[in-house]
PDB file of N, CA and C in Angstrom:
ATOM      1  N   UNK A   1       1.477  -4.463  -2.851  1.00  0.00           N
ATOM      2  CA  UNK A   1       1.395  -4.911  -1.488  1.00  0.00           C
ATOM      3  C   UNK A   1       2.797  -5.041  -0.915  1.00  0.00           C
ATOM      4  N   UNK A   2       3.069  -4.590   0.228  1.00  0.00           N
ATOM      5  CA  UNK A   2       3.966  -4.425   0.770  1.00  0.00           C
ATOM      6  C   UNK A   2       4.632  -5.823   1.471  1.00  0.00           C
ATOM      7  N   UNK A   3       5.774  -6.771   1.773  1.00  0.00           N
ATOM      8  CA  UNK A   3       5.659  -7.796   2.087  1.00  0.00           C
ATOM      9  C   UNK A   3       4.735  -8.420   3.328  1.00  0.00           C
ATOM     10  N   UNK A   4       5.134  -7.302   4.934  1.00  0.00           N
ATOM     11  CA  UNK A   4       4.002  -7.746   5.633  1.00  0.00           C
ATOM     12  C   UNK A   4       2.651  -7.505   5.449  1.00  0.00           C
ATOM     13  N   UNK A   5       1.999  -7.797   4.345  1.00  0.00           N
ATOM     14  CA  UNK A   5       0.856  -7.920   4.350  1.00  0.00           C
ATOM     15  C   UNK A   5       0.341  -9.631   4.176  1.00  0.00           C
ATOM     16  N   UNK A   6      -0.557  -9.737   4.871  1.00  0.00           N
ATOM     17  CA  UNK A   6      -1.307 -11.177   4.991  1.00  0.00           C
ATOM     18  C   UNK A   6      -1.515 -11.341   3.999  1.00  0.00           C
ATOM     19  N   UNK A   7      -1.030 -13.102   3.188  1.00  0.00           N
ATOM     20  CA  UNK A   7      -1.654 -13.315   1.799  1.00  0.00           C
ATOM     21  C   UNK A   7      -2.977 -13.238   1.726  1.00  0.00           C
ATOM     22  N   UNK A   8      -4.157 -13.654   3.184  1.00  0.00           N
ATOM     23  CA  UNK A   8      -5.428 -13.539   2.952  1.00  0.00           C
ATOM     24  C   UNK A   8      -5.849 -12.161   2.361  1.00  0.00           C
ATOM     25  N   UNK A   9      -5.171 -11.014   2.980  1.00  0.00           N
ATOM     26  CA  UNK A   9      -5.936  -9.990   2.578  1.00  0.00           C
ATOM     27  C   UNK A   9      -5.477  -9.595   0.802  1.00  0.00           C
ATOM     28  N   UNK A  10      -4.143  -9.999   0.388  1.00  0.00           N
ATOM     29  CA  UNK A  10      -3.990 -10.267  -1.210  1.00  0.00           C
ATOM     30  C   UNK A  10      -5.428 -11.161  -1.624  1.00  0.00           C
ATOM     31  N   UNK A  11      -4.959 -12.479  -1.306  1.00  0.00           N
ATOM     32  CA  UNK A  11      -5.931 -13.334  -2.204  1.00  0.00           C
ATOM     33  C   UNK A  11      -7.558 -12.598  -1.682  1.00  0.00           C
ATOM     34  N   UNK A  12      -8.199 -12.294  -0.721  1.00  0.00           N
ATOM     35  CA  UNK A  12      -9.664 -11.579  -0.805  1.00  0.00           C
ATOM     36  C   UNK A  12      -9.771 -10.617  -1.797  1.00  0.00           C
ATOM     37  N   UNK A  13      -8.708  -9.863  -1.714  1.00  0.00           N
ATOM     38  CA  UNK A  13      -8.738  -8.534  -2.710  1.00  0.00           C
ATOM     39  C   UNK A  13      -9.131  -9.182  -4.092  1.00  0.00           C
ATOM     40  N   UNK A  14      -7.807 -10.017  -4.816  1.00  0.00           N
ATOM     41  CA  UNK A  14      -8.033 -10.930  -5.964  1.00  0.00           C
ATOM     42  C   UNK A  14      -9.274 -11.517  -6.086  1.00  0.00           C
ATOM     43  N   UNK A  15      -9.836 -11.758  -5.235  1.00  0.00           N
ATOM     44  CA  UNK A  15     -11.163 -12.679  -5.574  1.00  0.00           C
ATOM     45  C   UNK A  15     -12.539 -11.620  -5.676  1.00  0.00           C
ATOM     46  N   UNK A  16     -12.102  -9.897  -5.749  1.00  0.00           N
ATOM     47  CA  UNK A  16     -13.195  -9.230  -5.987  1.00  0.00           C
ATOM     48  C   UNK A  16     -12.617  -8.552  -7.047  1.00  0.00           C
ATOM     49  N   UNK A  17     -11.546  -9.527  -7.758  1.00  0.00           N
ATOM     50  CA  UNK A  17     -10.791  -8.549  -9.071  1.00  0.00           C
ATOM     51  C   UNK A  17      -9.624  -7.460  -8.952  1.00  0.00           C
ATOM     52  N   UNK A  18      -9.565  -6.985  -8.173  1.00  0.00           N
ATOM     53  CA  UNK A  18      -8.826  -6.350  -7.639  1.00  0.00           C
ATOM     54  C   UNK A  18      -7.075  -6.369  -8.021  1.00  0.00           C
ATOM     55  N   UNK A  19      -6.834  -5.605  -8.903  1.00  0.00           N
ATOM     56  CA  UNK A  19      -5.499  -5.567 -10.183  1.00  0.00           C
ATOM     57  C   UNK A  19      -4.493  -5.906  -8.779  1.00  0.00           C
ATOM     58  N   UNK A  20      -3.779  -6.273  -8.147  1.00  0.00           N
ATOM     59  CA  UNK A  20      -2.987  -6.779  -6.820  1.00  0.00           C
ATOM     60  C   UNK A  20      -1.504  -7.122  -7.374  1.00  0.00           C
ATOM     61  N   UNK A  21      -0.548  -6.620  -6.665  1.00  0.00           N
ATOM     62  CA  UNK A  21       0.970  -6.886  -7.042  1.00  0.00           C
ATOM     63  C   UNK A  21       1.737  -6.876  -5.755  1.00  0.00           C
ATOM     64  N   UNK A  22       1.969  -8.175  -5.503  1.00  0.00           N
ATOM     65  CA  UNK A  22       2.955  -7.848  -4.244  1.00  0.00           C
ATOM     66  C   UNK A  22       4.228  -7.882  -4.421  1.00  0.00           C
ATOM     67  N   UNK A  23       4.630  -7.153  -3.247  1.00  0.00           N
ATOM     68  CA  UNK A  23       6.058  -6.845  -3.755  1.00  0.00           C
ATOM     69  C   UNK A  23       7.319  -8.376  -4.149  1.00  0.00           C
ATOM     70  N   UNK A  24       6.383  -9.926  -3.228  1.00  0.00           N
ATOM     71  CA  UNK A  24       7.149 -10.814  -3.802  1.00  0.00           C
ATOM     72  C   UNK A  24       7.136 -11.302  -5.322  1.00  0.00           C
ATOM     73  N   UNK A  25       5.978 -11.214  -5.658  1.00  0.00           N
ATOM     74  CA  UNK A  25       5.794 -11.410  -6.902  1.00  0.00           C
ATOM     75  C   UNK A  25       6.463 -10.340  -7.967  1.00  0.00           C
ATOM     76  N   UNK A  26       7.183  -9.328  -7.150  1.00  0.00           N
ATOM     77  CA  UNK A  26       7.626  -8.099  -8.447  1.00  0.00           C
ATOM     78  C   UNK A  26       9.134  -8.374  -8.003  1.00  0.00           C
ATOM     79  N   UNK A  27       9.442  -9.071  -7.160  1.00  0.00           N
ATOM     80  CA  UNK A  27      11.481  -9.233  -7.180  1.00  0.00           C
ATOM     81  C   UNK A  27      11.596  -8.108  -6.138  1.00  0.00           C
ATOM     82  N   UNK A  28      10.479  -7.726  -5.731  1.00  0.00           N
ATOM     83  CA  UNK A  28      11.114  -6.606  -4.705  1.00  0.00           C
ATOM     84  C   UNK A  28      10.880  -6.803  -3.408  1.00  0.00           C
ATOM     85  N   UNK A  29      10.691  -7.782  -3.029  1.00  0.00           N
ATOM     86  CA  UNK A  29      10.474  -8.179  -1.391  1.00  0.00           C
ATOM     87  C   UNK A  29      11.640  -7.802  -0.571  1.00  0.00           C
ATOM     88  N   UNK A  30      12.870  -7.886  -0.702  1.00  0.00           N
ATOM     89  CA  UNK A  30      13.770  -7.633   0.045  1.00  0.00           C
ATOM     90  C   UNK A  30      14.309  -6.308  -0.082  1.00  0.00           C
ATOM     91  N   UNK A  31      13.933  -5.515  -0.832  1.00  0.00           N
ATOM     92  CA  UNK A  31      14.047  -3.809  -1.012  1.00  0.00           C
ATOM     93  C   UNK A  31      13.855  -3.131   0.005  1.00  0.00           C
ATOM     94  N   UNK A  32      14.524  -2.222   0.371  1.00  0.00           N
ATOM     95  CA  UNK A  32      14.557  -1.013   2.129  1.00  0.00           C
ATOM     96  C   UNK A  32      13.318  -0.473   1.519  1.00  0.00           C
ATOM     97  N   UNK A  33      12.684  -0.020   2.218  1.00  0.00           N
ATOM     98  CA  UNK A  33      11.619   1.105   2.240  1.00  0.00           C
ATOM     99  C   UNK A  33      11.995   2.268   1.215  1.00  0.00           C
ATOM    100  N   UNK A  34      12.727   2.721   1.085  1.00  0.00           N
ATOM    101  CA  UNK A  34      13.036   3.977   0.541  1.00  0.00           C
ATOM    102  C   UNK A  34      12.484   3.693  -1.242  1.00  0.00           C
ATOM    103  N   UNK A  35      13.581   2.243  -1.587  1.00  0.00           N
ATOM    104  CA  UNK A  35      13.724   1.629  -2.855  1.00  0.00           C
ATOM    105  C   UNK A  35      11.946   1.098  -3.349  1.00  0.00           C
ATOM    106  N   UNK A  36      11.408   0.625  -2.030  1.00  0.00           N
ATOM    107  CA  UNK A  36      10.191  -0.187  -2.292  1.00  0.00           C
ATOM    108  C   UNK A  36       9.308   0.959  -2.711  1.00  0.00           C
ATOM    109  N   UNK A  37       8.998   1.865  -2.214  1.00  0.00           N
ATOM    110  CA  UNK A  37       8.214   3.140  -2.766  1.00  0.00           C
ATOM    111  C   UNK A  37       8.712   3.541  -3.912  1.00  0.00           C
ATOM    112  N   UNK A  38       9.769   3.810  -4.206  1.00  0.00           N
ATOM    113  CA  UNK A  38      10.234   4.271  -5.381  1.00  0.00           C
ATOM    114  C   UNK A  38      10.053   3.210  -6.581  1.00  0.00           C
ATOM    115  N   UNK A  39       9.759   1.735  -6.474  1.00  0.00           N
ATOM    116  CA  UNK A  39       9.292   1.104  -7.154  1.00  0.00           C
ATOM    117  C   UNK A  39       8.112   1.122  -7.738  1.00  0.00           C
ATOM    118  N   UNK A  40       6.882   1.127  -6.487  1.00  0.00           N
ATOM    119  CA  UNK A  40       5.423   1.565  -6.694  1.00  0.00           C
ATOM    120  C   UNK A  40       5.280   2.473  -7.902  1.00  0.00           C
ATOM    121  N   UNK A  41       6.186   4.182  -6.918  1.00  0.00           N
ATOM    122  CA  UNK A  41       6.087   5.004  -7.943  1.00  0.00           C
ATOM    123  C   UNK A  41       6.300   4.797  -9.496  1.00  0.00           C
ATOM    124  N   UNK A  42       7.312   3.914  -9.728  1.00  0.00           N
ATOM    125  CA  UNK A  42       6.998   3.643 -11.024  1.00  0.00           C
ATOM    126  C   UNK A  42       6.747   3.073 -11.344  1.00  0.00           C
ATOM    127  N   UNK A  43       6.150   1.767 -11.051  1.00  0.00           N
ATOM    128  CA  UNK A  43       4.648   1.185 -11.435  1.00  0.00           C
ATOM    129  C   UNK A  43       3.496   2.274 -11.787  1.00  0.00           C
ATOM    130  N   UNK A  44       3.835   3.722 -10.818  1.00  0.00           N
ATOM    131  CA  UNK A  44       2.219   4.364 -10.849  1.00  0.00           C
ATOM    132  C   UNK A  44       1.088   2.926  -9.937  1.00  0.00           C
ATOM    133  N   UNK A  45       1.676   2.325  -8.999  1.00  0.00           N
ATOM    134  CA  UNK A  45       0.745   1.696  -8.275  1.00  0.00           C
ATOM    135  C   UNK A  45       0.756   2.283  -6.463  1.00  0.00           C
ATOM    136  N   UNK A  46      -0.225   2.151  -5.917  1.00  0.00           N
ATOM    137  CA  UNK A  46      -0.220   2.701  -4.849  1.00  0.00           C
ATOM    138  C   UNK A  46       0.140   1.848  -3.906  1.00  0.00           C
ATOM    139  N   UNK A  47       0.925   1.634  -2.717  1.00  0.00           N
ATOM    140  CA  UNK A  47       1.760   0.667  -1.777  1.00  0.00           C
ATOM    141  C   UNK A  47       0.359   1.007  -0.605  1.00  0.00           C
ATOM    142  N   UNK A  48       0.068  -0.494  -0.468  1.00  0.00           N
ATOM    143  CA  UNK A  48      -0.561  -0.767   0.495  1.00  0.00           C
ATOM    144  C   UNK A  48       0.539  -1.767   1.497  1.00  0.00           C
ATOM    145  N   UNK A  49       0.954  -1.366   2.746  1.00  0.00           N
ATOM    146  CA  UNK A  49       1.498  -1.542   3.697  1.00  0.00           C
ATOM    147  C   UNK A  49       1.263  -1.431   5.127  1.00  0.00           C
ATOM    148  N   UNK A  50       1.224  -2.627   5.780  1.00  0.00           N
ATOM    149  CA  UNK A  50       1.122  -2.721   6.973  1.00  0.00           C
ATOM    150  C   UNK A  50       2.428  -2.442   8.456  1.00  0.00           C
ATOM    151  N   UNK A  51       3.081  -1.448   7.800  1.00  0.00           N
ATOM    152  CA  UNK A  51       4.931  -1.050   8.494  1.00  0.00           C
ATOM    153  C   UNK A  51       4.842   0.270   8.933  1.00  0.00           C
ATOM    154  N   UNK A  52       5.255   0.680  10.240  1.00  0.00           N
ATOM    155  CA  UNK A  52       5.222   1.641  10.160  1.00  0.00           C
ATOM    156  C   UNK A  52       6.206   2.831   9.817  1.00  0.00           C
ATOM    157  N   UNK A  53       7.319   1.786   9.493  1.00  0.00           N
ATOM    158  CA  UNK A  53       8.687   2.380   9.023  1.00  0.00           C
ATOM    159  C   UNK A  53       8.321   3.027   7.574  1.00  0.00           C
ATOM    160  N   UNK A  54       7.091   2.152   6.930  1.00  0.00           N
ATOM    161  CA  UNK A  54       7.364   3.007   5.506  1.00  0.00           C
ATOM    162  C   UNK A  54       6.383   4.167   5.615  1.00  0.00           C
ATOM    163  N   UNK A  55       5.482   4.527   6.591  1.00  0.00           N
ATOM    164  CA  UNK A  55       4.966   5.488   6.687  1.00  0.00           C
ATOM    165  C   UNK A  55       6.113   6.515   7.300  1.00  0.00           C
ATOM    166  N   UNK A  56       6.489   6.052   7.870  1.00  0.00           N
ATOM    167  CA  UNK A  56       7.931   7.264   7.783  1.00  0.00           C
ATOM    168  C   UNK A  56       8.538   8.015   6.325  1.00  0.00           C
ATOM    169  N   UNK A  57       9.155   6.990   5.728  1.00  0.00           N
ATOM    170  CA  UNK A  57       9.036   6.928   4.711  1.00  0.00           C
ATOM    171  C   UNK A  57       8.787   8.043   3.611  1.00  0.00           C
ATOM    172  N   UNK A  58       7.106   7.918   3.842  1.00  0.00           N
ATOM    173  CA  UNK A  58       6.157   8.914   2.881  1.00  0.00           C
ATOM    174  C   UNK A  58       6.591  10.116   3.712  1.00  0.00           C
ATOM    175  N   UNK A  59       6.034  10.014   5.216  1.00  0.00           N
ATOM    176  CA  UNK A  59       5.860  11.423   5.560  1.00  0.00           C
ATOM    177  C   UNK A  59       6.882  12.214   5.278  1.00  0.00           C
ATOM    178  N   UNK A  60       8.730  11.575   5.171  1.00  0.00           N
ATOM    179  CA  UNK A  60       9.592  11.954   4.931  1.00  0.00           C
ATOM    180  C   UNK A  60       9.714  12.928   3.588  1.00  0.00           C
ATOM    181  N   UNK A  61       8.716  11.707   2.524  1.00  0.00           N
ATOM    182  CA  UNK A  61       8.860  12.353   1.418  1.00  0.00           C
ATOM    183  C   UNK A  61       7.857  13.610   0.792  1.00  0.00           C
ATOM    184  N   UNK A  62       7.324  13.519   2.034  1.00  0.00           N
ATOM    185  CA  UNK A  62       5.911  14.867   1.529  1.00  0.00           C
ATOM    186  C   UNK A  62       6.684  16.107   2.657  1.00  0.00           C
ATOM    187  N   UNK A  63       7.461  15.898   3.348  1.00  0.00           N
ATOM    188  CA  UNK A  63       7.757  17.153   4.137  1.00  0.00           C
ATOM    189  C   UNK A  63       9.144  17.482   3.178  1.00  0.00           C
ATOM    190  N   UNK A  64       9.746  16.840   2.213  1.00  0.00           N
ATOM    191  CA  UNK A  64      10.618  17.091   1.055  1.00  0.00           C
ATOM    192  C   UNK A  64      10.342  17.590  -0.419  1.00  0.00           C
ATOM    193  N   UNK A  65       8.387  17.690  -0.380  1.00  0.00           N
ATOM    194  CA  UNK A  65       7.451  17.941  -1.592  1.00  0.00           C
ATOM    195  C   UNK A  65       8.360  16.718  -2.657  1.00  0.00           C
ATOM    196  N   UNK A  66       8.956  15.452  -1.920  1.00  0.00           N
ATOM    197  CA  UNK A  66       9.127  14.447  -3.421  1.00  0.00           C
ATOM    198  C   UNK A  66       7.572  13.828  -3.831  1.00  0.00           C
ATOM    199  N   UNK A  67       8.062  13.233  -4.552  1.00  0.00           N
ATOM    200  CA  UNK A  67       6.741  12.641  -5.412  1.00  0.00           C
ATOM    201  C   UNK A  67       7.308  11.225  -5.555  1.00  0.00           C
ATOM    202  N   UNK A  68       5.475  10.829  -4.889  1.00  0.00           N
ATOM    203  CA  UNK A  68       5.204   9.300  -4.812  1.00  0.00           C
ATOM    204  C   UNK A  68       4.099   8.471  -4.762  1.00  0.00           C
ATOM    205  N   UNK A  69       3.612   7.607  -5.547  1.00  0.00           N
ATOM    206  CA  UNK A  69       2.374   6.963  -5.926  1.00  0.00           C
ATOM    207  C   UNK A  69       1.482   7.488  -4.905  1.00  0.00           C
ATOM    208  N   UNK A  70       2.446   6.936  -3.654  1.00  0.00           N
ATOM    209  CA  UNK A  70       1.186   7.233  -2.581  1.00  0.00           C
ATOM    210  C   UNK A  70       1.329   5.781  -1.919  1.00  0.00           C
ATOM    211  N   UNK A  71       0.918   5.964  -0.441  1.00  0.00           N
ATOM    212  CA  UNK A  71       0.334   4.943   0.564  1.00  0.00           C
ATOM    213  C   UNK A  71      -0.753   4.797   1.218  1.00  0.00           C
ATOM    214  N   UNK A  72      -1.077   3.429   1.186  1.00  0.00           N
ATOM    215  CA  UNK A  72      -2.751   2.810   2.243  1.00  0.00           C
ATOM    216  C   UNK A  72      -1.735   2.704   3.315  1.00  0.00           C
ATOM    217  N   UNK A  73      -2.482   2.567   4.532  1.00  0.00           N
ATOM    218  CA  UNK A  73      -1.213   1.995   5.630  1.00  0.00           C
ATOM    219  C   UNK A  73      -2.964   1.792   6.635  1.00  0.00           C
ATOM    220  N   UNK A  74      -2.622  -0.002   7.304  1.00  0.00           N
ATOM    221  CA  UNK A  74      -3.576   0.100   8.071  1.00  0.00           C
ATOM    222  C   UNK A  74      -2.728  -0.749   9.392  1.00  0.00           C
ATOM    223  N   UNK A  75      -2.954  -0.665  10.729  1.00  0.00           N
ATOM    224  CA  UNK A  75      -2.342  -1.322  11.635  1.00  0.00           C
ATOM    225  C   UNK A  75      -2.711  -2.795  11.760  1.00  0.00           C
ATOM    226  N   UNK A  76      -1.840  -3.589  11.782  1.00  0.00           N
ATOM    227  CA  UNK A  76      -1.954  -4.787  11.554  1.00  0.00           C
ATOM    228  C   UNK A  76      -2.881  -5.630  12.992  1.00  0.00           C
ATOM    229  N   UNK A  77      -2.709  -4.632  13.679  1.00  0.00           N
ATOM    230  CA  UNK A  77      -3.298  -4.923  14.850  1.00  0.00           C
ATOM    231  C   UNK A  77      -4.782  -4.663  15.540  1.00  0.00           C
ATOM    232  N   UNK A  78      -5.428  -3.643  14.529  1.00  0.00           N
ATOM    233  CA  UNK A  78      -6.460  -2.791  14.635  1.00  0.00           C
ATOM    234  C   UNK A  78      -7.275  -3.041  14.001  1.00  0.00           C
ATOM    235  N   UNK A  79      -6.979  -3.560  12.781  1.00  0.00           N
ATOM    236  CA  UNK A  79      -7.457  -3.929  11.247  1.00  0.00           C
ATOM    237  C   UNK A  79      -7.555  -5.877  10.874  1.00  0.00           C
ATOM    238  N   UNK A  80      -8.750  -6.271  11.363  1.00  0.00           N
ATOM    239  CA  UNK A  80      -9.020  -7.233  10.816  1.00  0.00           C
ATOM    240  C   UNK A  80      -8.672  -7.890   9.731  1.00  0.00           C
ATOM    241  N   UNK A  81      -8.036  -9.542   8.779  1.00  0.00           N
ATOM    242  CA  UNK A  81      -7.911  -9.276   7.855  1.00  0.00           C
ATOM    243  C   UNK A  81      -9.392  -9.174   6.740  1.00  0.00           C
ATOM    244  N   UNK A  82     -10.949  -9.271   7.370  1.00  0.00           N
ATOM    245  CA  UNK A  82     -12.033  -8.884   6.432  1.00  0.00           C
ATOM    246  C   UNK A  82     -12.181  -7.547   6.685  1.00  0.00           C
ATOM    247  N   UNK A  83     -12.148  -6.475   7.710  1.00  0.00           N
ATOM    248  CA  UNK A  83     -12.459  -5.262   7.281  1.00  0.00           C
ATOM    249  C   UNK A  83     -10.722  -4.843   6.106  1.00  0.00           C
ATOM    250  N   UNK A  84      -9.738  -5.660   6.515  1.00  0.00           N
ATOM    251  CA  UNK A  84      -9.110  -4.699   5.347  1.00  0.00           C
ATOM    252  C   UNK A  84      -9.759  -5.140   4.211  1.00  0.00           C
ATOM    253  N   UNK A  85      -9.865  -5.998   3.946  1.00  0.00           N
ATOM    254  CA  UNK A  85     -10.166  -6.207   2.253  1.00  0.00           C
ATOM    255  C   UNK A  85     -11.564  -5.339   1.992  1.00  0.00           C
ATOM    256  N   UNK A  86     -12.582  -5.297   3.222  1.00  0.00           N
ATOM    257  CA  UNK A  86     -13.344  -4.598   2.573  1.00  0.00           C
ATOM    258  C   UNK A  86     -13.218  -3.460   2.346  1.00  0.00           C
ATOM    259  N   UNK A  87     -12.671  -2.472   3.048  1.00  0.00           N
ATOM    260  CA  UNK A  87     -11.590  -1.351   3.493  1.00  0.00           C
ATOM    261  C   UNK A  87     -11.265  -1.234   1.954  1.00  0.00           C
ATOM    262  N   UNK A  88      -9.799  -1.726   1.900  1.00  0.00           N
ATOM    263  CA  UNK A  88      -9.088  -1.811   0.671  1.00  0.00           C
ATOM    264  C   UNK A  88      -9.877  -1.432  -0.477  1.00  0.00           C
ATOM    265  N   UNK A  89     -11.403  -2.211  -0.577  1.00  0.00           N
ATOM    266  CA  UNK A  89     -12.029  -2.441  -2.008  1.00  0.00           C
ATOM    267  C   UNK A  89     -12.638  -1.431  -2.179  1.00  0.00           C
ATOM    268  N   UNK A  90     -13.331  -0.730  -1.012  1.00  0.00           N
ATOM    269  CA  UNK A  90     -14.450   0.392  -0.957  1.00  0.00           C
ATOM    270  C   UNK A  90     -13.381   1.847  -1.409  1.00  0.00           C
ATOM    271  N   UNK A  91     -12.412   1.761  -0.501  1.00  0.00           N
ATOM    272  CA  UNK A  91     -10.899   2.565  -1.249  1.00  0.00           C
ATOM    273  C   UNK A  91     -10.668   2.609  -2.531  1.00  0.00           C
ATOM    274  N   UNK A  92     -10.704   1.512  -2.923  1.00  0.00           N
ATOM    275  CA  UNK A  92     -10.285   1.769  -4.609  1.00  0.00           C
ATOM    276  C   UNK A  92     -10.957   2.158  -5.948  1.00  0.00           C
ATOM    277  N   UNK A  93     -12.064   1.698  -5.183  1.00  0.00           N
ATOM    278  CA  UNK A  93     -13.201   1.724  -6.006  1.00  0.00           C
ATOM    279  C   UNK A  93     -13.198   3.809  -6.187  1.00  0.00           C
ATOM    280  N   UNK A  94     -13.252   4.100  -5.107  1.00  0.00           N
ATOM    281  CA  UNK A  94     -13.756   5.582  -4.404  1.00  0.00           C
ATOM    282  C   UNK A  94     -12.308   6.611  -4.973  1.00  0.00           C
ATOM    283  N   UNK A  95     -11.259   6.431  -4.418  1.00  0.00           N
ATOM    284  CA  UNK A  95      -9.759   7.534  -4.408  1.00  0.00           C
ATOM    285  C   UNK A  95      -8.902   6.891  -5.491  1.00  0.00           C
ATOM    286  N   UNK A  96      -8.436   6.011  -5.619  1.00  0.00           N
ATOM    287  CA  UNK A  96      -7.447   5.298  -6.510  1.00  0.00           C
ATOM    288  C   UNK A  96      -6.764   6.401  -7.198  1.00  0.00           C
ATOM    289  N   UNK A  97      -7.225   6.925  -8.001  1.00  0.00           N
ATOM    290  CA  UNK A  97      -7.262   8.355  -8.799  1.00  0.00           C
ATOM    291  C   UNK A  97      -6.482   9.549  -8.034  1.00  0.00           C
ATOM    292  N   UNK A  98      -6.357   9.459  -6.918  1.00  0.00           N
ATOM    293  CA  UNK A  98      -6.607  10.996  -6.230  1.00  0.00           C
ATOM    294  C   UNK A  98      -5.659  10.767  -5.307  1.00  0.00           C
ATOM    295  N   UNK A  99      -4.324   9.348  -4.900  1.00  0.00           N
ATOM    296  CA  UNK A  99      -3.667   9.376  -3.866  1.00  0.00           C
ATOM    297  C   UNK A  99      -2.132  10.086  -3.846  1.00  0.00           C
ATOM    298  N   UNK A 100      -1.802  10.310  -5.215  1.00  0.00           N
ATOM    299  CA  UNK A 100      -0.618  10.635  -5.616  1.00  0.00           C
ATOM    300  C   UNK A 100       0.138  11.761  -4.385  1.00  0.00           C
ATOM    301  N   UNK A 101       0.874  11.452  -3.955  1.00  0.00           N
ATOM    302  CA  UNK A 101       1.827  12.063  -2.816  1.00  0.00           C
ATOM    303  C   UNK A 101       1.893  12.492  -1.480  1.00  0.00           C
ATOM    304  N   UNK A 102       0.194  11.044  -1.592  1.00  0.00           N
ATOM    305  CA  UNK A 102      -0.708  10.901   0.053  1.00  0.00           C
ATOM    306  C   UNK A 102      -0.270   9.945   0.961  1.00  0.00           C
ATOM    307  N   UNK A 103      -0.831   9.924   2.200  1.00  0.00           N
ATOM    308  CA  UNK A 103      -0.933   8.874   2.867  1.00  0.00           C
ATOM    309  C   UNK A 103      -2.566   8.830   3.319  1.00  0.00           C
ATOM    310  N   UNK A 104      -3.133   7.455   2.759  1.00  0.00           N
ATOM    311  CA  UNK A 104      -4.158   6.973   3.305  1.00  0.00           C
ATOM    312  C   UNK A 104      -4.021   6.079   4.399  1.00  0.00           C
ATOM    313  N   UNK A 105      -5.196   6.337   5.523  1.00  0.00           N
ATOM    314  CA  UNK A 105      -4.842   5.366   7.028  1.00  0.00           C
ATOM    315  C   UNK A 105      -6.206   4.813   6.500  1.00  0.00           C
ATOM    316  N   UNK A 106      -6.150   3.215   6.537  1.00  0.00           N
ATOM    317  CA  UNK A 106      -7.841   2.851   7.166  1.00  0.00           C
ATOM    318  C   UNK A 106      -7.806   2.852   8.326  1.00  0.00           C
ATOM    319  N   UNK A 107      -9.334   2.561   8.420  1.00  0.00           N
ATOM    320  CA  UNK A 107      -9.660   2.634   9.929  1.00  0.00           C
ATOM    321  C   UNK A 107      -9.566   1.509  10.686  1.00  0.00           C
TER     322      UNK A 107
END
């Protein structure tokens, strides 16, 4: 989880099990965008982020064919915090597997 993300939509996720790592809890909260993806990537965890700087970011890095876990990205403004979590869960359950050097938008 990317820092602006709402702890509600962490802790909902957690409370349907949901394996969850935010970037404060990993020492990486204050990391640029560039560094914070490149962290994910090696976790092998996928960055769910509500920024639109780090969707730059990705797109940067897929029009460069680099390689990277991958991003959720939903607008913080558009996106409820219960449809993300449900969002989020129905996502993981479904692609998890399949995001490697994507960008996923919810809706």
């Amino acid at each position: 989880m990317d820092v602006n993300v709402r702890r509600a939509v962490t802790e909902g996720l957690r409370l349907r099990e949901i394996d969850v790592l935010t970037a404060q809890e990993d020492g990486t909260g204050r990391l640029a965008d560039p560094a914070l993806l490149d962290r994910s990537t090696a976790l092998g965890r996928v960055l769910f982020t509500q920024d639109e700087d780090l969707l730059r970011e990705a797109a940067e890095r897929q029009q460069r064919g680099e390689t990277f876990a991958g991003v959720v990205y939903a607008h913080q403004l558009k996106v409820t915090i219960g449809q993300c979590i449900r969002d989020l869960n129905c996502w993981q359950s479904e692609r998890a597997g399949g995001l490697c050097h994507r960008v996923e938008y919810l809706p």
